[in-house]
PDB file of N, CA and C in Angstrom:
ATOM      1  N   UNK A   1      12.070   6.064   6.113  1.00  0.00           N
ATOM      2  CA  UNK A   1      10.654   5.957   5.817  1.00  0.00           C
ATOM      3  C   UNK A   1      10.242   7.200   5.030  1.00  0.00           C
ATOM      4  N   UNK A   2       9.721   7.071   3.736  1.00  0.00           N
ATOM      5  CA  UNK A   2       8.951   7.988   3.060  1.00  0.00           C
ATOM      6  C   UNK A   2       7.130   8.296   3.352  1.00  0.00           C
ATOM      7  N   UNK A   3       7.366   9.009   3.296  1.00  0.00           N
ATOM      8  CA  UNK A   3       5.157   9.592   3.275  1.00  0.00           C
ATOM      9  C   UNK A   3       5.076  10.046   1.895  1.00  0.00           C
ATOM     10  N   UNK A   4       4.101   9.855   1.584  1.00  0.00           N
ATOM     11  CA  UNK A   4       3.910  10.353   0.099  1.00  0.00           C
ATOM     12  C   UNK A   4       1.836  11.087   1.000  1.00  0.00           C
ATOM     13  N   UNK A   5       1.594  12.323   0.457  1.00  0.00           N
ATOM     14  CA  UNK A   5       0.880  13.114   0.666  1.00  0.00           C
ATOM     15  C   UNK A   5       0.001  13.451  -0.874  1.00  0.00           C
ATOM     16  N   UNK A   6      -1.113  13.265  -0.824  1.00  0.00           N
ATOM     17  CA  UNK A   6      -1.715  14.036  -1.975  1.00  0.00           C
ATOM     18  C   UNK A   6      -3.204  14.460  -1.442  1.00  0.00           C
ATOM     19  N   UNK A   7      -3.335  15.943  -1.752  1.00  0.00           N
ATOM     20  CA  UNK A   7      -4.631  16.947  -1.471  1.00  0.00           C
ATOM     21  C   UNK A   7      -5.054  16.781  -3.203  1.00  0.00           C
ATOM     22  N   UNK A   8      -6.435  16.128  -2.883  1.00  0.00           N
ATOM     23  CA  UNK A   8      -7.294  16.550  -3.934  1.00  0.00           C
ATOM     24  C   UNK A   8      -8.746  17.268  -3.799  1.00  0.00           C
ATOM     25  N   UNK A   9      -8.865  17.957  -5.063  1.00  0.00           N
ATOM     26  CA  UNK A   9     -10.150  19.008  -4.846  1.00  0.00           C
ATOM     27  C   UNK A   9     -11.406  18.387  -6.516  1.00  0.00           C
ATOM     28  N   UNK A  10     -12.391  17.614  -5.811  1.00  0.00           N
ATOM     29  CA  UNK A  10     -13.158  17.442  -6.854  1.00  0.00           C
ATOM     30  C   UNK A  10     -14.433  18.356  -6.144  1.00  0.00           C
ATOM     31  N   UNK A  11     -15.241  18.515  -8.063  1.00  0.00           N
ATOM     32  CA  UNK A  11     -16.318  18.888  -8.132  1.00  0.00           C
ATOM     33  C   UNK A  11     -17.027  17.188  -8.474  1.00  0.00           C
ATOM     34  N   UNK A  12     -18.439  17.326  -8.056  1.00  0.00           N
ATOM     35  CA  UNK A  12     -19.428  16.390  -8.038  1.00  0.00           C
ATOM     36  C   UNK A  12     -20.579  17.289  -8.579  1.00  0.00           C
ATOM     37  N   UNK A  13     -20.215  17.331 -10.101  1.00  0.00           N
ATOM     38  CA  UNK A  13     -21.348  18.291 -10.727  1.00  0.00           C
ATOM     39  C   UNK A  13     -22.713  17.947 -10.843  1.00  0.00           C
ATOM     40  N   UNK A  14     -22.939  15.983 -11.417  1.00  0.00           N
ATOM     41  CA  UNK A  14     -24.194  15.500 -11.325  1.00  0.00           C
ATOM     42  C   UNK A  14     -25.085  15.661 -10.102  1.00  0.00           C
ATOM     43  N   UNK A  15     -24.353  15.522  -8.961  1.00  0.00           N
ATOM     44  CA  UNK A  15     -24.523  15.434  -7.491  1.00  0.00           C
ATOM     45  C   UNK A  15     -25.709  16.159  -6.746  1.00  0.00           C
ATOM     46  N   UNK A  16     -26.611  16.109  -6.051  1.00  0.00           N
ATOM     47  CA  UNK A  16     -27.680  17.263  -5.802  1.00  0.00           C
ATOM     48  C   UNK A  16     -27.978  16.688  -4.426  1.00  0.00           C
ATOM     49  N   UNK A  17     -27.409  15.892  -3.663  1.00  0.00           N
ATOM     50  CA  UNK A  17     -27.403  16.128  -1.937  1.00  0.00           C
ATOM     51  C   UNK A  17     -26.550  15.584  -1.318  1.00  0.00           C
ATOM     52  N   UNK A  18     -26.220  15.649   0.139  1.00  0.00           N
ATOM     53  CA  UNK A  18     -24.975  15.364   1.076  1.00  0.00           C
ATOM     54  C   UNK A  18     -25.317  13.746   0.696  1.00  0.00           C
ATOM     55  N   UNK A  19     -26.618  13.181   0.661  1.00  0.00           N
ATOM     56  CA  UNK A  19     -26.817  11.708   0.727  1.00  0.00           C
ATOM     57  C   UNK A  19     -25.372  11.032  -0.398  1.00  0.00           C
ATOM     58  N   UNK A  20     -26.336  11.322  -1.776  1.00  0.00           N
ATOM     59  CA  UNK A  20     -25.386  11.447  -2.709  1.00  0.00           C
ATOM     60  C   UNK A  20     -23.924  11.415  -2.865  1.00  0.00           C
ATOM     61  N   UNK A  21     -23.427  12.746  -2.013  1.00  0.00           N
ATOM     62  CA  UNK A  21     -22.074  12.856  -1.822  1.00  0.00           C
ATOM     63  C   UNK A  21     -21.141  11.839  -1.118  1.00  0.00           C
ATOM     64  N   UNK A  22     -22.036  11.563  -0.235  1.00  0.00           N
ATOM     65  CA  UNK A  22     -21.308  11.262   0.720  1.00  0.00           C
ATOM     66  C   UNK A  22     -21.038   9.462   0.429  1.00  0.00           C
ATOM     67  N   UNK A  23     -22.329   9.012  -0.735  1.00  0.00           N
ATOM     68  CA  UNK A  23     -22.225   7.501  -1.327  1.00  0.00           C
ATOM     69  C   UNK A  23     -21.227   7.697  -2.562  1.00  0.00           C
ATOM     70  N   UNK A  24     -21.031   8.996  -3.129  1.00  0.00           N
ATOM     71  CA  UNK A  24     -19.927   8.708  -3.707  1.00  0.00           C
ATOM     72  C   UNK A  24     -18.195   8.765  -3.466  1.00  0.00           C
ATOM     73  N   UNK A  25     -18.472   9.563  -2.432  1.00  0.00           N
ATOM     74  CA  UNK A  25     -17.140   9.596  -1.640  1.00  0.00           C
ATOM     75  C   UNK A  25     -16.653   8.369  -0.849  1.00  0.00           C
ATOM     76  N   UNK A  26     -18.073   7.879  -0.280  1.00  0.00           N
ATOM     77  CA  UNK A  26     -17.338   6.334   0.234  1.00  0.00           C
ATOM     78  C   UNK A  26     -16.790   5.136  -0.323  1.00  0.00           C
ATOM     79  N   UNK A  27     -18.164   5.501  -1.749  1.00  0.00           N
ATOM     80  CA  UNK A  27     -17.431   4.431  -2.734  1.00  0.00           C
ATOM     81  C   UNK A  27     -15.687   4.442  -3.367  1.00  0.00           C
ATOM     82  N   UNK A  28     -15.558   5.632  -3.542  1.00  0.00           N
ATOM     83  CA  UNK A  28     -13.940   6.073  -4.249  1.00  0.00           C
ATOM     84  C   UNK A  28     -13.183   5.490  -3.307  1.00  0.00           C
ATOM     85  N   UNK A  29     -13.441   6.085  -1.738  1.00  0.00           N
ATOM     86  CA  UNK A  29     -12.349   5.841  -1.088  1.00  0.00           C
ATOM     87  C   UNK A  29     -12.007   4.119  -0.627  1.00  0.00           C
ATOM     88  N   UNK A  30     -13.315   3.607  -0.508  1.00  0.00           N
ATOM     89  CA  UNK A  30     -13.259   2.218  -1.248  1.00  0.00           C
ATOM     90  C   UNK A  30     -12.217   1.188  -1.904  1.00  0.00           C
ATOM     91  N   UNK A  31     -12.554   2.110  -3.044  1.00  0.00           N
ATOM     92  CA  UNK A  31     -11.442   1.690  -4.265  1.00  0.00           C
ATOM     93  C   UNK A  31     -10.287   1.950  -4.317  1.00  0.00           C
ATOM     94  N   UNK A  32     -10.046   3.374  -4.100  1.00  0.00           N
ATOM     95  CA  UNK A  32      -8.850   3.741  -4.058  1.00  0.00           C
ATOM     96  C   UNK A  32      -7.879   3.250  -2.917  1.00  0.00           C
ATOM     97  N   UNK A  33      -8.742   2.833  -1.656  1.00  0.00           N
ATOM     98  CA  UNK A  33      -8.298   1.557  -0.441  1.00  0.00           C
ATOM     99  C   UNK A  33      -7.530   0.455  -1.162  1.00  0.00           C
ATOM    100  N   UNK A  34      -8.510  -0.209  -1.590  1.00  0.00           N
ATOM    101  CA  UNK A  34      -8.455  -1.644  -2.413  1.00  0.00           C
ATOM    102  C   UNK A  34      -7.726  -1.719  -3.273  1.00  0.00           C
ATOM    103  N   UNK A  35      -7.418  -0.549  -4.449  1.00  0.00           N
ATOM    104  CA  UNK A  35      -6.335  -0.758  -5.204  1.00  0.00           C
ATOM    105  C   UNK A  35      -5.167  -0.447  -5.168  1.00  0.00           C
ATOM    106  N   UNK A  36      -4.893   0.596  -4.565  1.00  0.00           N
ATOM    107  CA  UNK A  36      -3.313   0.880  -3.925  1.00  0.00           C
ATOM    108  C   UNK A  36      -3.081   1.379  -2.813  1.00  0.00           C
ATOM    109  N   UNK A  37      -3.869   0.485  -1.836  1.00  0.00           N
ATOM    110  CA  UNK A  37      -2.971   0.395  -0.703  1.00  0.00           C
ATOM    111  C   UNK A  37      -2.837   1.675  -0.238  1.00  0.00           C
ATOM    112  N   UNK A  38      -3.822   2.788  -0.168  1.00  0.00           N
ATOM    113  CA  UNK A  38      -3.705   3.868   0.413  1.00  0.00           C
ATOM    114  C   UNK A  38      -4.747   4.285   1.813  1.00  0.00           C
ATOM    115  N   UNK A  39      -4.152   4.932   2.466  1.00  0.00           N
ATOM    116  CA  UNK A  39      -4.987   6.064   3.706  1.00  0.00           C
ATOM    117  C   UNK A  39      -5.699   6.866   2.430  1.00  0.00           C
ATOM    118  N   UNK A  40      -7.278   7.082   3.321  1.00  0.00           N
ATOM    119  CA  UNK A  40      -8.029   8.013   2.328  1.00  0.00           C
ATOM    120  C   UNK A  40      -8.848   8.656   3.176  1.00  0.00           C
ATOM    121  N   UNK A  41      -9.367  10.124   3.313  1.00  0.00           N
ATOM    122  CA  UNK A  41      -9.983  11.013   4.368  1.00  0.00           C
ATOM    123  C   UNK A  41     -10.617  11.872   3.391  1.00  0.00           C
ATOM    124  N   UNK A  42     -11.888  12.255   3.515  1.00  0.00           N
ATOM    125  CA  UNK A  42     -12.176  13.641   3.413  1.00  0.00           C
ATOM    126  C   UNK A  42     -11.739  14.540   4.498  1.00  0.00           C
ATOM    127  N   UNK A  43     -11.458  15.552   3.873  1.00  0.00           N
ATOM    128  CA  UNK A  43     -10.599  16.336   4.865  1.00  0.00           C
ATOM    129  C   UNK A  43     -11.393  17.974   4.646  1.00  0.00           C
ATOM    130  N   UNK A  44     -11.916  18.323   3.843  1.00  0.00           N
ATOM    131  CA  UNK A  44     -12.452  19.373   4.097  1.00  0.00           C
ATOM    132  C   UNK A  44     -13.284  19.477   2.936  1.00  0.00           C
ATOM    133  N   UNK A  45     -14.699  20.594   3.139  1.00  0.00           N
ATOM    134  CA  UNK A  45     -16.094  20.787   2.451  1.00  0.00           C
ATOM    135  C   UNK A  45     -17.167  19.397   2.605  1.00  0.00           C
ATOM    136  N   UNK A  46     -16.956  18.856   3.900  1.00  0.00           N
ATOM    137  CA  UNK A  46     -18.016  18.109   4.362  1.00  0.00           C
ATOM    138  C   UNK A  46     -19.603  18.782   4.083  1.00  0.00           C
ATOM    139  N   UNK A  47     -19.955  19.907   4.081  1.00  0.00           N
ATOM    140  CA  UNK A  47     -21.141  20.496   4.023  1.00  0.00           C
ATOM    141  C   UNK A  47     -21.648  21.245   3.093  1.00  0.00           C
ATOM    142  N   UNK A  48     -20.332  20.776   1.358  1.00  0.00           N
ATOM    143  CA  UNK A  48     -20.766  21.010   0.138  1.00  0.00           C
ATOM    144  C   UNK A  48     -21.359  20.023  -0.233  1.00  0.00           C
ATOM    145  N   UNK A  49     -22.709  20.109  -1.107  1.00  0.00           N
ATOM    146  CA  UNK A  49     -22.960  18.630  -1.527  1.00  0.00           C
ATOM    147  C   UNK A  49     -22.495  18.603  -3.225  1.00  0.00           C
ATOM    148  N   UNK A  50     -21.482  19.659  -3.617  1.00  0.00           N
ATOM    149  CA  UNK A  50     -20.996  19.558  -4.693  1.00  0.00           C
ATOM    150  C   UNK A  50     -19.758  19.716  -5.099  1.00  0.00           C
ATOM    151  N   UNK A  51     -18.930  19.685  -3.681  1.00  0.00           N
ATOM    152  CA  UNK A  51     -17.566  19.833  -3.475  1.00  0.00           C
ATOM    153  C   UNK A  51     -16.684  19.253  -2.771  1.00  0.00           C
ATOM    154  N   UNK A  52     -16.153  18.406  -2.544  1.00  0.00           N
ATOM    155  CA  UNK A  52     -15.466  17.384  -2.052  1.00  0.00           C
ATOM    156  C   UNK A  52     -13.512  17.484  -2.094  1.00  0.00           C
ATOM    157  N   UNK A  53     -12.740  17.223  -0.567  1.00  0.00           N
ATOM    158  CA  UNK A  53     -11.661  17.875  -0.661  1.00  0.00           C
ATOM    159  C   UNK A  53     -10.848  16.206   0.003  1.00  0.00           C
ATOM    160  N   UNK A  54      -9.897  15.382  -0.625  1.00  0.00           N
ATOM    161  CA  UNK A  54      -9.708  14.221   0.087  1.00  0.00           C
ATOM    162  C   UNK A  54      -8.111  14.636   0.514  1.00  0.00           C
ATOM    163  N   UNK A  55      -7.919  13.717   1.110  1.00  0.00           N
ATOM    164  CA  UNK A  55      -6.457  13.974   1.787  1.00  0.00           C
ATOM    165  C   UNK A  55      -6.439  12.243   1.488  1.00  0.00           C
ATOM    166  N   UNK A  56      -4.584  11.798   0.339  1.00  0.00           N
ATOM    167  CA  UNK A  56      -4.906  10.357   0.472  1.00  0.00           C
ATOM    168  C   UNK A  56      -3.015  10.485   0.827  1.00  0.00           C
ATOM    169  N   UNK A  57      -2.858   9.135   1.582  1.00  0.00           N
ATOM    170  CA  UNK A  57      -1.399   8.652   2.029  1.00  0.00           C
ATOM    171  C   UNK A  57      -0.951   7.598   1.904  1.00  0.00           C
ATOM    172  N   UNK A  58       0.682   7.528   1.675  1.00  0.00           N
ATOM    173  CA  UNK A  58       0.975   6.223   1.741  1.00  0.00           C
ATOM    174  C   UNK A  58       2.118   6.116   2.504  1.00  0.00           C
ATOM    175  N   UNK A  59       2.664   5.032   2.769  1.00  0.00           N
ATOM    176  CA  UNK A  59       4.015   4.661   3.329  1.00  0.00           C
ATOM    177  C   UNK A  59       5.173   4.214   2.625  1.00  0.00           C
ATOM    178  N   UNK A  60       5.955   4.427   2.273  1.00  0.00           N
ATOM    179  CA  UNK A  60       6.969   3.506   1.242  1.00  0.00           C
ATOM    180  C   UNK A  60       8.559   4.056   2.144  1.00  0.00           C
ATOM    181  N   UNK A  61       9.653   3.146   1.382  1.00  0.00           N
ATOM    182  CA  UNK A  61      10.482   3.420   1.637  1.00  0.00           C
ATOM    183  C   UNK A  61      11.541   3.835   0.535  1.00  0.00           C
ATOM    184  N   UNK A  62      10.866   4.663  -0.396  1.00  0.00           N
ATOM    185  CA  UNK A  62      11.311   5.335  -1.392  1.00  0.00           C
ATOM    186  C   UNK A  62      10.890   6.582  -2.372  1.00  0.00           C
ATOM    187  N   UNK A  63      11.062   7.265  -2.151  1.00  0.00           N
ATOM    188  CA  UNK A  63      10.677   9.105  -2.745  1.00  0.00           C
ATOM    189  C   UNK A  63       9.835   8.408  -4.526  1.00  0.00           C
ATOM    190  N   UNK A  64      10.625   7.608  -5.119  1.00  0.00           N
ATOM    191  CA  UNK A  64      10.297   7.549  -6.493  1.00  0.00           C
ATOM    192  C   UNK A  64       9.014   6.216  -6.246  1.00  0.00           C
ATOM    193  N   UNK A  65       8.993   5.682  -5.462  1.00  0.00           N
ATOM    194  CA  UNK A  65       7.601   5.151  -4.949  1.00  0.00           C
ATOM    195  C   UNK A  65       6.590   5.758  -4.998  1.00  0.00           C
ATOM    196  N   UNK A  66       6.713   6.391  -3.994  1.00  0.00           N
ATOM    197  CA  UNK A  66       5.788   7.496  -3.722  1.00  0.00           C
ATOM    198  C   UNK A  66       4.874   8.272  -4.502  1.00  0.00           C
ATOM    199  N   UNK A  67       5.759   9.094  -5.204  1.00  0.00           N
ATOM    200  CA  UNK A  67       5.606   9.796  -6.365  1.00  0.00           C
ATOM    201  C   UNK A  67       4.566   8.857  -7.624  1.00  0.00           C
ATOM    202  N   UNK A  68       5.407   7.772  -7.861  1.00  0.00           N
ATOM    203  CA  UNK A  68       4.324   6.526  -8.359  1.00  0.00           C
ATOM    204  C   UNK A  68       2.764   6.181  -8.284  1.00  0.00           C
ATOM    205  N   UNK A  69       2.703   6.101  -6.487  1.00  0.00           N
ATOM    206  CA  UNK A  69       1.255   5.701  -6.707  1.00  0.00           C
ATOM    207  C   UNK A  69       0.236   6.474  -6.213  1.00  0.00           C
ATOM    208  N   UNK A  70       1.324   8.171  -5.893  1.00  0.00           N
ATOM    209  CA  UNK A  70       0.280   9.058  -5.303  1.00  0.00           C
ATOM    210  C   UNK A  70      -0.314   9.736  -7.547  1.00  0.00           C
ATOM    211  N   UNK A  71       0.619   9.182  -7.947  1.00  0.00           N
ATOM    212  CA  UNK A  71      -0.023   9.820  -9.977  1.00  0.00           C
ATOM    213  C   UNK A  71      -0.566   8.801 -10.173  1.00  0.00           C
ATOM    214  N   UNK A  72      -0.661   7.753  -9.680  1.00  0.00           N
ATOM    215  CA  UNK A  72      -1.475   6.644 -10.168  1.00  0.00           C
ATOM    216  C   UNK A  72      -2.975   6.784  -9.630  1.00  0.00           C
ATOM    217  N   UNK A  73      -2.774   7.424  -8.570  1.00  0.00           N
ATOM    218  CA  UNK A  73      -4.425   7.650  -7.826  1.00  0.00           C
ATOM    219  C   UNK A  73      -5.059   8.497  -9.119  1.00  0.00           C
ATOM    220  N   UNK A  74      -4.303   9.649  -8.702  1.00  0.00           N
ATOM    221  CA  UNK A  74      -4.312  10.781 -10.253  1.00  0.00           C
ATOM    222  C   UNK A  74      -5.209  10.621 -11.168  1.00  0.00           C
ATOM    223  N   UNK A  75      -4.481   9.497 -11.775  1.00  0.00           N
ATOM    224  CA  UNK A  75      -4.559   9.073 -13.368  1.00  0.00           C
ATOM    225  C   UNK A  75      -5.775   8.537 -12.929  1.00  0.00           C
ATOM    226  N   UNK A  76      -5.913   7.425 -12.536  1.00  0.00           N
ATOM    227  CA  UNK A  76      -7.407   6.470 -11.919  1.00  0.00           C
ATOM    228  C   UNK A  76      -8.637   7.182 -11.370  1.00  0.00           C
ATOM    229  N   UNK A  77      -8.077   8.330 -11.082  1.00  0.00           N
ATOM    230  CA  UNK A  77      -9.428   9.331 -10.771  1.00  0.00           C
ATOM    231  C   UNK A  77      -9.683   9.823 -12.028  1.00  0.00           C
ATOM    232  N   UNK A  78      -9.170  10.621 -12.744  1.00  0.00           N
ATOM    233  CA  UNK A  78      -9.072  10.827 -14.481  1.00  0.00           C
ATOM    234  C   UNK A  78     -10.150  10.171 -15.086  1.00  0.00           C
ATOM    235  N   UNK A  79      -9.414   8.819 -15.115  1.00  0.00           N
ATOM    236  CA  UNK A  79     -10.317   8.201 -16.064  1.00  0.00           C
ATOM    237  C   UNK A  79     -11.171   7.623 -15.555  1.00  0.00           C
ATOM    238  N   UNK A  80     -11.577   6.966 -14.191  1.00  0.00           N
ATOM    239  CA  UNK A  80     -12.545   6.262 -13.824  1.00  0.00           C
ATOM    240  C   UNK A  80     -13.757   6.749 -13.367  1.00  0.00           C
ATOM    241  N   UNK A  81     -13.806   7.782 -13.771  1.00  0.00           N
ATOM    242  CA  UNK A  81     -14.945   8.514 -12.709  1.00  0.00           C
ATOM    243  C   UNK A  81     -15.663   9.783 -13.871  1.00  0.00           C
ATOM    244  N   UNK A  82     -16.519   9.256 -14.393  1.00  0.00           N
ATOM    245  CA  UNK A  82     -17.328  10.648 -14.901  1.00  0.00           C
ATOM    246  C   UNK A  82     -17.984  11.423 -14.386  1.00  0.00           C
ATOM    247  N   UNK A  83     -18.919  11.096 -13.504  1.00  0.00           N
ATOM    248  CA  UNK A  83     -19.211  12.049 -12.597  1.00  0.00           C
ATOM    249  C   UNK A  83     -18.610  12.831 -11.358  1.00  0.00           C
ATOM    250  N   UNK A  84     -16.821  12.481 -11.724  1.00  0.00           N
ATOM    251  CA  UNK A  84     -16.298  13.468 -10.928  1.00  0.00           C
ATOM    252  C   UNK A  84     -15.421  14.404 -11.879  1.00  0.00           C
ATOM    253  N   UNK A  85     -14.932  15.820 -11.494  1.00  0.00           N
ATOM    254  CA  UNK A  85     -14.235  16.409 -12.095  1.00  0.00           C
ATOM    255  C   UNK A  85     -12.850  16.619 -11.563  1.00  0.00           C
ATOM    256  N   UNK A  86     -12.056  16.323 -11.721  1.00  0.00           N
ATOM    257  CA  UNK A  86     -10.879  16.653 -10.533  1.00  0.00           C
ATOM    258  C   UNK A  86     -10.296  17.975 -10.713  1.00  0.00           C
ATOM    259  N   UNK A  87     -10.311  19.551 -10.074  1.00  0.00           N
ATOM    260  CA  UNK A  87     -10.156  20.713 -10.245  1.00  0.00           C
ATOM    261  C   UNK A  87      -8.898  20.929  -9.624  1.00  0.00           C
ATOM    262  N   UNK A  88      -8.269  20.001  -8.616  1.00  0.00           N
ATOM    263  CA  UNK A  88      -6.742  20.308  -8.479  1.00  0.00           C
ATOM    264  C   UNK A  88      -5.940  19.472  -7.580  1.00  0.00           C
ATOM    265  N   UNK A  89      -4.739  19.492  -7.506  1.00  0.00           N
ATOM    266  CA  UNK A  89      -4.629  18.101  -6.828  1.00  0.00           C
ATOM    267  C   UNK A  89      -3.085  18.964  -6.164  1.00  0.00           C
ATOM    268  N   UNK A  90      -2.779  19.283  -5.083  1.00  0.00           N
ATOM    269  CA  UNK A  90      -1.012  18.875  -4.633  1.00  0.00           C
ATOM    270  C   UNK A  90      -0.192  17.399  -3.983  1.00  0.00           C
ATOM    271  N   UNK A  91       0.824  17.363  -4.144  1.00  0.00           N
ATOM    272  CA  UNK A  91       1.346  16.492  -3.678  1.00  0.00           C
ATOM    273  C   UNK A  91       2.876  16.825  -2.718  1.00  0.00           C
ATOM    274  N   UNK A  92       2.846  16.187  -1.487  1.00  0.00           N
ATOM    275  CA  UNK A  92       4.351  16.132  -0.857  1.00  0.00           C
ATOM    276  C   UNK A  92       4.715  14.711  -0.801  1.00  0.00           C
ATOM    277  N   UNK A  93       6.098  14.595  -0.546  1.00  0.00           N
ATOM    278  CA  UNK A  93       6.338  13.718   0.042  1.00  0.00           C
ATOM    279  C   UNK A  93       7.291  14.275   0.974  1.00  0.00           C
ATOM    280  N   UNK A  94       7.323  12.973   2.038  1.00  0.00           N
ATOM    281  CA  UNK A  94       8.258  13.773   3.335  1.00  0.00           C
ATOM    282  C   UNK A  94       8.774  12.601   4.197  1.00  0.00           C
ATOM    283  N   UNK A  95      10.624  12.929   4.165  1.00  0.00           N
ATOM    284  CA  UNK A  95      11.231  11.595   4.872  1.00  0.00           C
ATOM    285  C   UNK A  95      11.163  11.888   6.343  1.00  0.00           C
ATOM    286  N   UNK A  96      11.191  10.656   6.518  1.00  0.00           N
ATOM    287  CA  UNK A  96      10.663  11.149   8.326  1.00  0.00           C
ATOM    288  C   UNK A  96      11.017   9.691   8.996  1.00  0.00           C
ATOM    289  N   UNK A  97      11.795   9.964   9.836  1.00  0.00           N
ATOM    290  CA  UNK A  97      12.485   8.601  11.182  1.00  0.00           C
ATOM    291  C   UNK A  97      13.477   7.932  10.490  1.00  0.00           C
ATOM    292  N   UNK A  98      14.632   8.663   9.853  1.00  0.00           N
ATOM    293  CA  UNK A  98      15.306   8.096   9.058  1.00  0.00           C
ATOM    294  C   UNK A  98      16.626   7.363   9.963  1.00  0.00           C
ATOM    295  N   UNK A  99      16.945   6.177   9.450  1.00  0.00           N
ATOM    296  CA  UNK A  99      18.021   5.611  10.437  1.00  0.00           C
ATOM    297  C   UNK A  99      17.492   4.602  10.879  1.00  0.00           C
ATOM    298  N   UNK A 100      18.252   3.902  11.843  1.00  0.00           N
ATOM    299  CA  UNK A 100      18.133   2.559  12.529  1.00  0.00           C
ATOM    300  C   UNK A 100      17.965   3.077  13.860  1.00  0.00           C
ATOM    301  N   UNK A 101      16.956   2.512  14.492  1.00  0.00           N
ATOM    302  CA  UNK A 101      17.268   2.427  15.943  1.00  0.00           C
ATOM    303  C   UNK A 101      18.010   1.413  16.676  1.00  0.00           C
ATOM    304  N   UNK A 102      18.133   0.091  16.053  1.00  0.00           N
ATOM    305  CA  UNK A 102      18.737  -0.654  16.530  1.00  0.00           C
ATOM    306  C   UNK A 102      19.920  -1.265  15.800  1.00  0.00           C
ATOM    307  N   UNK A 103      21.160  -1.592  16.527  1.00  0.00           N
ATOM    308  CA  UNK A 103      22.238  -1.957  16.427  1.00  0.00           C
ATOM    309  C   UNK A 103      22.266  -3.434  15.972  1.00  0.00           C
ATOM    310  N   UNK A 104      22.645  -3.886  14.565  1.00  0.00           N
ATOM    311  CA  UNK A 104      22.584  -5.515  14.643  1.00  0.00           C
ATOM    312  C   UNK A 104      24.176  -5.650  14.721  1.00  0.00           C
TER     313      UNK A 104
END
């Protein structure tokens, strides 16, 4: 089993309250739900209303998967979003429970 991990850091420059923020953060994570199949969290600067920090995940059973649709979020944040800026992004991936537990 692969995890694929990506920390992103946007600015919400148009943005001018938590109301705001917080309708555009639900909407993304929304989408970014709906189109590939990802876990999506804000994970930290809940109490910027111009700074926004997501934590998004997936499951696959392949490293070059992974890698795939955690740059595809990437790219789709890039271009789909003008009123966001994306200021930095890391990514892991990490194998984890590797093997069979059961004997066929």
């Amino acid at each position: 089993m692969t995890v694929g991990l990506l920390r992103i850091w946007l600015r919400l420059p148009e943005n001018h309250s938590l109301k705001g923020k917080r309708q555009l953060v639900r909407s993304l994570t929304a989408r970014l739900q709906s189109r590939f199949n990802v876990s999506v969290a804000e994970v930290d600067d809940q109490d910027l209303w111009q700074m926004t920090s997501l934590g998004i995940s997936c499951v696959t059973n392949s490293e070059r998967h992974a890698h795939e649709v955690l740059a595809a979020v990437v790219s789709y944040i890039r271009s789909q979003r003008l009123d966001l800026e994306l200021v930095d992004y890391r990514t892991e991936v990490i194998h984890a429970l590797s093997g069979s537990r059961f004997q066929l």
